[in-house]
Protein backbone atom coordinates (compact mmCIF):
# COMPACT_ATOMS: atom_id res chain seq x y z
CA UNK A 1 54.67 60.55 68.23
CA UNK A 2 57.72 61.32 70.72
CA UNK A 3 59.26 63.62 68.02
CA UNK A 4 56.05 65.28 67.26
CA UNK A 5 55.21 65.97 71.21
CA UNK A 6 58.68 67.42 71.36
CA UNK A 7 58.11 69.64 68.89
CA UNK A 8 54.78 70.62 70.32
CA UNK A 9 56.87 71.45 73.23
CA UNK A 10 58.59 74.02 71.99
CA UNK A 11 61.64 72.07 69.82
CA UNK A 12 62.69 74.69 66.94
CA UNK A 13 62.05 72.66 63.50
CA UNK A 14 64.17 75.07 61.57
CA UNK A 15 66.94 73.73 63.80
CA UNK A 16 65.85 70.39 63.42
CA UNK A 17 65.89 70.19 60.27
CA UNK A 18 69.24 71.49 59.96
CA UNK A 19 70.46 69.01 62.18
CA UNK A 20 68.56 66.18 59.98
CA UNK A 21 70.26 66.82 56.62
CA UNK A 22 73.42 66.24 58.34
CA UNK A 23 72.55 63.06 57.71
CA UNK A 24 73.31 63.26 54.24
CA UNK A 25 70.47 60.62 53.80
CA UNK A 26 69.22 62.33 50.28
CA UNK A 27 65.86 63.51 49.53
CA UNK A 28 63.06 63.31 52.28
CA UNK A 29 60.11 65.36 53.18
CA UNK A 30 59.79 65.99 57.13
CA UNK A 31 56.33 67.09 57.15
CA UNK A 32 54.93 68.44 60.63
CA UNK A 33 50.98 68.95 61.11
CA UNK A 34 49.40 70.35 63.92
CA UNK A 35 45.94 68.30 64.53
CA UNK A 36 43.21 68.30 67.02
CA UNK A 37 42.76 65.46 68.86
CA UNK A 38 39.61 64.61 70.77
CA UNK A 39 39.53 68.62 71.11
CA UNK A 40 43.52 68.50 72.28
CA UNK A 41 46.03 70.32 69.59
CA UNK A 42 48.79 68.17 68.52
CA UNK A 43 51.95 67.91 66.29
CA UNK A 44 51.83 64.70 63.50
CA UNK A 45 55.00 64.00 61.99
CA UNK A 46 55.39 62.38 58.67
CA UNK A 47 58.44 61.50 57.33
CA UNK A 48 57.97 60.63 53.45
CA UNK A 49 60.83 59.80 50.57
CA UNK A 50 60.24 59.17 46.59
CA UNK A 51 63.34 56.64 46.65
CA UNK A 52 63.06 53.11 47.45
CA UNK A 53 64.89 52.86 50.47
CA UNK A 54 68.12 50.00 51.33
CA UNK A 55 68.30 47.26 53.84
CA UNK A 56 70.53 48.89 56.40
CA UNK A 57 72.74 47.08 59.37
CA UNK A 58 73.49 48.14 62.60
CA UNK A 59 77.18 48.93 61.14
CA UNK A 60 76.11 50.53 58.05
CA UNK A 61 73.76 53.33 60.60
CA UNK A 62 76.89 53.94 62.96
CA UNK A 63 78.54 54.75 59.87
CA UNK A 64 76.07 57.25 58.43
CA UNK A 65 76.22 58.31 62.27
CA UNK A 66 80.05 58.51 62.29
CA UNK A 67 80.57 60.65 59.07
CA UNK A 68 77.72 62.81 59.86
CA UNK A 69 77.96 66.24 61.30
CA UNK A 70 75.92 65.73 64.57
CA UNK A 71 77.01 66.58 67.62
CA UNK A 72 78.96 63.65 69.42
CA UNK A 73 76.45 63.72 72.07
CA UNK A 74 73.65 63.40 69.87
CA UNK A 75 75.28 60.68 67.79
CA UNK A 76 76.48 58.65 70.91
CA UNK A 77 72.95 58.54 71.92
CA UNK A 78 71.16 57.64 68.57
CA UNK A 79 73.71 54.88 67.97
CA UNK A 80 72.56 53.84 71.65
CA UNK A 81 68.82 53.36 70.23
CA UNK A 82 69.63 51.82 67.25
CA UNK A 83 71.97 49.20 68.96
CA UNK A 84 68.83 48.38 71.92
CA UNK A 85 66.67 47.72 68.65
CA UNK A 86 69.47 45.35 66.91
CA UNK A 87 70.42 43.22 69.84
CA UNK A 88 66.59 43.14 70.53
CA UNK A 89 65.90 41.53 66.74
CA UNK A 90 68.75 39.55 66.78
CA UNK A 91 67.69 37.73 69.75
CA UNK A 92 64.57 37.02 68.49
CA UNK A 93 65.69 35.48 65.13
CA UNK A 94 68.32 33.92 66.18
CA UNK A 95 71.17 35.77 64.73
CA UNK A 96 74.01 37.93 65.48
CA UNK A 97 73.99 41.60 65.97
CA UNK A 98 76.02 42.32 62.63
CA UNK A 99 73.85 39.83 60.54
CA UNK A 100 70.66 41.60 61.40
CA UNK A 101 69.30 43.41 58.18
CA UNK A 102 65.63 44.75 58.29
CA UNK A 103 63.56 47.66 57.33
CA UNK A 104 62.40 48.48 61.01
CA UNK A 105 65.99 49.42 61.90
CA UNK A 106 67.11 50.58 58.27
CA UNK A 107 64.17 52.22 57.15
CA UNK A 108 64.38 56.14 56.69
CA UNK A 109 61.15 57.39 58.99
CA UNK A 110 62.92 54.93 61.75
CA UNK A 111 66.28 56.91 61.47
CA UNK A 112 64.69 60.33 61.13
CA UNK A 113 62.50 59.40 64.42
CA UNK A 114 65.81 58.05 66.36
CA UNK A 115 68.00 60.73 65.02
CA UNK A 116 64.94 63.52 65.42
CA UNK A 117 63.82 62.60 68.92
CA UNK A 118 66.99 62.54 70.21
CA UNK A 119 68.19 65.93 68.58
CA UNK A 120 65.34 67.47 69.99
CA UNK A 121 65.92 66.37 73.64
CA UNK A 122 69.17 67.72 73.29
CA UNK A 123 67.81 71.29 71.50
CA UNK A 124 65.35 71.54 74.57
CA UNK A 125 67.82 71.09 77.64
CA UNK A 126 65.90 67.65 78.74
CA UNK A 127 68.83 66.58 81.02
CA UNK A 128 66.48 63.53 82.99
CA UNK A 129 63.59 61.77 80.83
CA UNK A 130 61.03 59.80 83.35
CA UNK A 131 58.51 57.54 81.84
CA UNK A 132 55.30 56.15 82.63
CA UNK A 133 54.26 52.73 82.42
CA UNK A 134 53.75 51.37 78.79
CA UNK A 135 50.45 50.33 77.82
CA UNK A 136 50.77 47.22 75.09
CA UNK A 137 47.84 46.05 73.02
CA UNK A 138 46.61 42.46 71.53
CA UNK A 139 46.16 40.54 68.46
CA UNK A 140 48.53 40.77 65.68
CA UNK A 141 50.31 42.92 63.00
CA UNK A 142 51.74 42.70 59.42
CA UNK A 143 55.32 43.39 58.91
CA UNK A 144 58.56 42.25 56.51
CA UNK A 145 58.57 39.20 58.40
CA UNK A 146 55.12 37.43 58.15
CA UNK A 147 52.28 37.86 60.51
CA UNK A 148 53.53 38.61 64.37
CA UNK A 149 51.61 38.71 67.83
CA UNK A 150 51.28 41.98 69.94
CA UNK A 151 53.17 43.20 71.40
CA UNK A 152 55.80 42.70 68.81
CA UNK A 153 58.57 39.95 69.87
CA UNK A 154 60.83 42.64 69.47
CA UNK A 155 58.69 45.05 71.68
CA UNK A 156 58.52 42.41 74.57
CA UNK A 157 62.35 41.79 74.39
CA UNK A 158 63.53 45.77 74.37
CA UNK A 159 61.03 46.09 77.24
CA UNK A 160 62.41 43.32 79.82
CA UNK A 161 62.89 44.98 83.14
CA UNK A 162 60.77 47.43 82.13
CA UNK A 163 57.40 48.41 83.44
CA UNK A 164 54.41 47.46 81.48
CA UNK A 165 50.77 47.06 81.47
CA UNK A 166 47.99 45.09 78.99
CA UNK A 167 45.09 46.93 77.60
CA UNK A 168 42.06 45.17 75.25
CA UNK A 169 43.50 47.31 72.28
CA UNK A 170 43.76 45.35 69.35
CA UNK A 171 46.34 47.54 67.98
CA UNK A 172 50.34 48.35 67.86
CA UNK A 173 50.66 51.12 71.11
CA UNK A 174 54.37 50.07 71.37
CA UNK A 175 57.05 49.48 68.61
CA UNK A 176 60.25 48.44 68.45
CA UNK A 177 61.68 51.78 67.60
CA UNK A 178 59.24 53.61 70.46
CA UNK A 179 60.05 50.56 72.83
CA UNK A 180 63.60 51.28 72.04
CA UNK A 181 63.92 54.94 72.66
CA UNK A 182 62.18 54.92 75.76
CA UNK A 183 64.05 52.12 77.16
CA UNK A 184 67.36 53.83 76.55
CA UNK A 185 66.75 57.16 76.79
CA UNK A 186 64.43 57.38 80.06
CA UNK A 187 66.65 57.40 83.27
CA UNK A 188 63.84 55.67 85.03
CA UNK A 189 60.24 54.65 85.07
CA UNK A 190 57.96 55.95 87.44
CA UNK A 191 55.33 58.91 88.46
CA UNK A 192 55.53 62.05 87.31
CA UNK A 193 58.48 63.69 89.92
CA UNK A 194 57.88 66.83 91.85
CA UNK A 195 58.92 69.71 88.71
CA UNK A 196 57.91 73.21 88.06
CA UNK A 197 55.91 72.57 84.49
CA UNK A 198 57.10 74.82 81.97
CA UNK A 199 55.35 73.25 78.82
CA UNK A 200 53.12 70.31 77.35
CA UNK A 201 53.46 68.82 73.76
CA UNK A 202 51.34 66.27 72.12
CA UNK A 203 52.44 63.78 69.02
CA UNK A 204 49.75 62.61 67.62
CA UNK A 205 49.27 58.94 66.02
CA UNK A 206 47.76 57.45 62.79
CA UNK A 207 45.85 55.08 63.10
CA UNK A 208 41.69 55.59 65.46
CA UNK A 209 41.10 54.11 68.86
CA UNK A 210 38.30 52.43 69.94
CA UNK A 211 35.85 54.58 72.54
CA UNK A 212 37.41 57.83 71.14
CA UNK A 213 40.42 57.39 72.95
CA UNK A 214 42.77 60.29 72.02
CA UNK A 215 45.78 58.68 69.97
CA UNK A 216 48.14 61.03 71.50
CA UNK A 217 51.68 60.68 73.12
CA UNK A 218 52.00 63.55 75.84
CA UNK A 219 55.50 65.29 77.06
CA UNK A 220 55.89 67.44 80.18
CA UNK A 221 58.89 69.41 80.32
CA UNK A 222 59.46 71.27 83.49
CA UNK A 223 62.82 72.29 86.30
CA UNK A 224 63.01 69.27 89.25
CA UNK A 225 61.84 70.70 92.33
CA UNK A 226 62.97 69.14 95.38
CA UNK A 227 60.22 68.75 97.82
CA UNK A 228 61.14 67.54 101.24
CA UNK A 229 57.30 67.16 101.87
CA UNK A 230 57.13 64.33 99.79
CA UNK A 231 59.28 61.57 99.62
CA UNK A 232 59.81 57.60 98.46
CA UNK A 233 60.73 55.63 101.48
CA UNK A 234 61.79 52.46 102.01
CA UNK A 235 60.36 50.30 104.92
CA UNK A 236 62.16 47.19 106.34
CA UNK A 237 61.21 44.92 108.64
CA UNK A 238 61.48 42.07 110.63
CA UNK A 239 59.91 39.54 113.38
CA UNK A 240 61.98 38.90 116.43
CA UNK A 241 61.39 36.13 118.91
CA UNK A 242 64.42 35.57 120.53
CA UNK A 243 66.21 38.87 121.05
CA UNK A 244 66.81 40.97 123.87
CA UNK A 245 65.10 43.90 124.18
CA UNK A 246 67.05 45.64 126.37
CA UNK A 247 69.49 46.23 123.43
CA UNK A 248 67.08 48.57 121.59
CA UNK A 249 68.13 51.90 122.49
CA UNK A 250 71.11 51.16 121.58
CA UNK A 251 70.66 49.28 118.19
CA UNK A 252 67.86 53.10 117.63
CA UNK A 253 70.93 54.86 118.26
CA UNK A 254 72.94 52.93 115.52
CA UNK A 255 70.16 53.34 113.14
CA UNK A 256 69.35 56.95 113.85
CA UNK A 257 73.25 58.04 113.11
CA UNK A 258 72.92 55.65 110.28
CA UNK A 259 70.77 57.76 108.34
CA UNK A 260 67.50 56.15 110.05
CA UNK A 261 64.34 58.67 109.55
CA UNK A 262 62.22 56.75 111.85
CA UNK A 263 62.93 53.28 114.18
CA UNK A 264 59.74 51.64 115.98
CA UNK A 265 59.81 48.11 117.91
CA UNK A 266 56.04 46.70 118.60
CA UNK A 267 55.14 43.75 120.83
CA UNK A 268 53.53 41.09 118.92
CA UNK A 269 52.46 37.33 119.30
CA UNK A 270 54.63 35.14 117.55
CA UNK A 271 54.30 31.36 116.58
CA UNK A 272 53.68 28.69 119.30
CA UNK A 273 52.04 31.39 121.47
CA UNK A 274 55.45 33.01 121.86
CA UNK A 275 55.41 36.92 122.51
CA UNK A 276 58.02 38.38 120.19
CA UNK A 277 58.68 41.90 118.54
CA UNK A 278 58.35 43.51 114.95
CA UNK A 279 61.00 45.78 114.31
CA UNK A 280 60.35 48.57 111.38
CA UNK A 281 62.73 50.82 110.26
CA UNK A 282 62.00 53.97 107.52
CA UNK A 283 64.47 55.25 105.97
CA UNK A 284 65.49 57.11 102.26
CA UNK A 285 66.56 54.35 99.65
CA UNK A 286 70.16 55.73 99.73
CA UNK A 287 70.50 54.53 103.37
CA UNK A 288 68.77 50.94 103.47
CA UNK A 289 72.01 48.70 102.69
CA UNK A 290 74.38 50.24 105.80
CA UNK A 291 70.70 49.72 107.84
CA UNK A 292 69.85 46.21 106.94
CA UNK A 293 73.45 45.35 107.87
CA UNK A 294 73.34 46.95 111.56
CA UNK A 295 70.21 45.11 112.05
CA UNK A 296 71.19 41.81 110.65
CA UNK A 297 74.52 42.17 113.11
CA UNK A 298 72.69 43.84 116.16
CA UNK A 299 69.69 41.45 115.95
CA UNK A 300 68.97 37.64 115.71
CA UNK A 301 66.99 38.33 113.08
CA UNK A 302 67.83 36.09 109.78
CA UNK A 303 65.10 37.73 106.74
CA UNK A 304 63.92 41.13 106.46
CA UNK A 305 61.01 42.65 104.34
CA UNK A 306 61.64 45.63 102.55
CA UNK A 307 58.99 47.71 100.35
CA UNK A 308 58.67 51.48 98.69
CA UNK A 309 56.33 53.23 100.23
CA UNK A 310 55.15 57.07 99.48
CA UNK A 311 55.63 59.49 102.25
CA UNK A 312 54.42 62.78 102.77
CA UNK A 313 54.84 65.14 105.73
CA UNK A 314 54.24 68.75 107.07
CA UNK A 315 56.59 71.32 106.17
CA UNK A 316 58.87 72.39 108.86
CA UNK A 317 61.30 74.64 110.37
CA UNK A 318 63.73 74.87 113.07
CA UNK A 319 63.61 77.54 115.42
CA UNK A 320 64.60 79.26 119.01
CA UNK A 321 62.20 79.89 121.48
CA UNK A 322 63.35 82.22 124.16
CA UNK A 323 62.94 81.24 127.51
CA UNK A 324 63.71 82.10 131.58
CA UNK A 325 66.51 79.53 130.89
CA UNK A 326 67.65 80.65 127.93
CA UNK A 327 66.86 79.80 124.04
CA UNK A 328 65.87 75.94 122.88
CA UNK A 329 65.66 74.50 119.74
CA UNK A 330 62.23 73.65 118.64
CA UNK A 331 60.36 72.53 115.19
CA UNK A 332 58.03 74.50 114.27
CA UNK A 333 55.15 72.70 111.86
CA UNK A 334 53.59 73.84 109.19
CA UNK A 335 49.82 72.02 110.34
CA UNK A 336 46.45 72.85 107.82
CA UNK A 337 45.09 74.58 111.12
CA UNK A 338 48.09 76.65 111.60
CA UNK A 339 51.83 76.43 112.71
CA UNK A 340 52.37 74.35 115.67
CA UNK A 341 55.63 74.17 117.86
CA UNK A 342 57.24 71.01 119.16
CA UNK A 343 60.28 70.98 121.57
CA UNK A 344 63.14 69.56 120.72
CA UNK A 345 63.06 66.63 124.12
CA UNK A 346 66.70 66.52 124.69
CA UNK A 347 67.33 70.37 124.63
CA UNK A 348 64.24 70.40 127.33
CA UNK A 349 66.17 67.88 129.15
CA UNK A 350 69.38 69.75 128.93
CA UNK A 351 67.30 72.75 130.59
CA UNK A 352 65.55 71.31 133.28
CA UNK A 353 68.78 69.49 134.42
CA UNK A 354 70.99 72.35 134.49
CA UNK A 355 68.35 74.31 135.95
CA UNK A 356 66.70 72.00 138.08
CA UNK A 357 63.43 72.74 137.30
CA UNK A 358 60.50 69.88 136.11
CA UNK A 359 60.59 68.95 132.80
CA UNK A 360 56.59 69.89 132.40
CA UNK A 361 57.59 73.39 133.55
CA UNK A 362 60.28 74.02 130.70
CA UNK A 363 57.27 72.19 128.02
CA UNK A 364 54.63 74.77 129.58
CA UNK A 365 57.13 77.44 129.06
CA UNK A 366 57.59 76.57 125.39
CA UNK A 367 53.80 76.30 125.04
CA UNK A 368 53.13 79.72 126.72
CA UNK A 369 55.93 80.70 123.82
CA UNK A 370 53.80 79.42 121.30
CA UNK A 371 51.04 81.64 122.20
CA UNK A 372 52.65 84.53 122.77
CA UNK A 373 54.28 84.06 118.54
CA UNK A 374 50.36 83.54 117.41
């Protein structure tokens, strides 16, 4: 299904197949179908040979990997799969890497699907691979080895630190070799990023879901756009009882210069009756080790709490507004009613002090400004 939604995306199978029977693995058809889906065109791959096939080993693949003509990337990377699967069945049965011999990592539609998926990633320029959450059914499945429980042993081993959910499928969603190429292939898990979407291939399964869910296996390919507008954040906090206050501006300042997008401090009522403070900082993910150590050295505080948060915010520029006094900086925001313009405070400070004029009268000015632009 990954191999057929990359071709659907545009991956040339002339090419591919090229690249295949570098594999000097013999005779094999690589059959590609395009199918409608639940009204949705797809790609169905089929990979079909007349000759029984051997019980390969992890060795025996690098090997056929090794001597073939693939590019090193492209090799590197396939070997990569291939090894995730190996470790992940050798766990499982209880043996070493090298003594693992089964059909699921020897078998010639696996090695065509490792070896084809990851050609075609290369073919199409897919430098970052994000996946979504992987949905794993129930019940159980034949295989070579007896009679197993779903998700597959192997499945639920590739897939440890990886993001999952249960459906009431009594069916395979996930196997080991899927499990395996999305857990070393995808850089991370996670919704779709902000991209410009330049296509959208489906691989289609074989087997019929219940309450005509479409058996498909969709691919967006697009360019990363970076959008300032939205953003993950990470928010830490933490409960203060016995700390001085009057150290704040200077532990915001610390922050701030640390990389700090936002620092708040709000009165709260602690334990025991005793008044205390909650201290929340919001900052990029980058930037949250250097902050938690400022606060755990410029606080009493002993525990923080830290979570991911989404963030999005209006789009904004900075600007000069002209003035009796001269220019100041201001931000000019991009609101749904229109732009609005907010002063920068410490360039109006700078003003009215070396002007001596109110503060209010240098915030009217920029106001009057604002009109003026509309």
């Amino acid at each position: 299904m990954l191999l057929g939604a990359l071709i659907h995306c545009g991956a040339d199978l002339d090419l591919l197949r090229d690249e295949l029977d570098n594999l000097n693995l013999g005779d094999f058809e690589f059959q590609v179908e395009r199918k409608n889906v639940q009204s949705i065109e797809s790609c169905k791959v089929t990979i079909c040979s007349k000759r029984r096939q051997e019980l390969r080993t992890l060795s025996s693949l690098t090997t056929i990997l090794e001597r073939s003509g693939l590019d090193d990337a492209i090799a590197r990377r396939s070997a990569a799969v291939f090894t995730t699967i190996a470790r992940a069945e050798a766990k499982v049965h209880g043996i070493a890497v090298e003594d693992v011999h089964f059909h699921e990592i020897g078998a010639l539609d696996t090695i065509i699907d490792v070896v084809g998926t990851v050609t075609a990633l290369h073919q199409l320029g897919i430098e970052r691979l994000i996946a979504s959450p992987l949905p794993l059914g129930r019940g159980f499945v034949d295989c070579d080895h007896g009679r197993l429980p779903l998700p597959a042993p192997a499945v639920v081993e590739i897939l440890q630190d990886s993001p999952v959910y249960g459906v009431d499928i009594k069916r395979e969603l996930v196997t080991p070799t899927g499990a395996a190429l999305i857990r070393t292939l995808a850089d991370e898990f996670g919704s779709m990023p902000p991209m410009t979407v330049t296509a959208a291939g489906y691989g289609s399964g074989t087997c019929t879901l219940p309450d005509n869910q479409p058996n498909l296996l969709r691919i967006i390919t697009g360019f990363a756009q970076q959008v300032s507008e939205s953003q993950t954040v990470e928010v830490i906090e933490t409960n203060l009882d016995d700390w001085n206050p009057e150290i704040f501006p200077f532990l915001s300042e610390k922050l701030f210069t640390a990389g700090a997008l936002d620092v708040s401090l709000t009165s709260i009522l602690m334990k025991k009756g005793r008044p205390g403070f909650t201290l929340q900082v919001i900052c990029s993910p980058s930037h949250s080790f250097e902050l938690k150590r400022i606060i755990f050295s410029e606080t009493t505080g002993i525990g923080l709490r830290c979570r991911k948060e989404e963030r999005q915010t209006l789009a904004r520029e900075e600007i000069s507004i002209t003035t009796p006094w001269g220019t100041i900086k201001a931000k000019k925001i991009m609101a749904p009613s229109g732009p609005i313009i907010y002063p920068e405070y410490e360039e109006c400070k700078k003003i009215a002090c070396r002007h001596h004029v109110p503060l209010k009268d240098v915030y009217n000015e920029i106001r009057c400004g604002q009109q003026r632009q509309k």
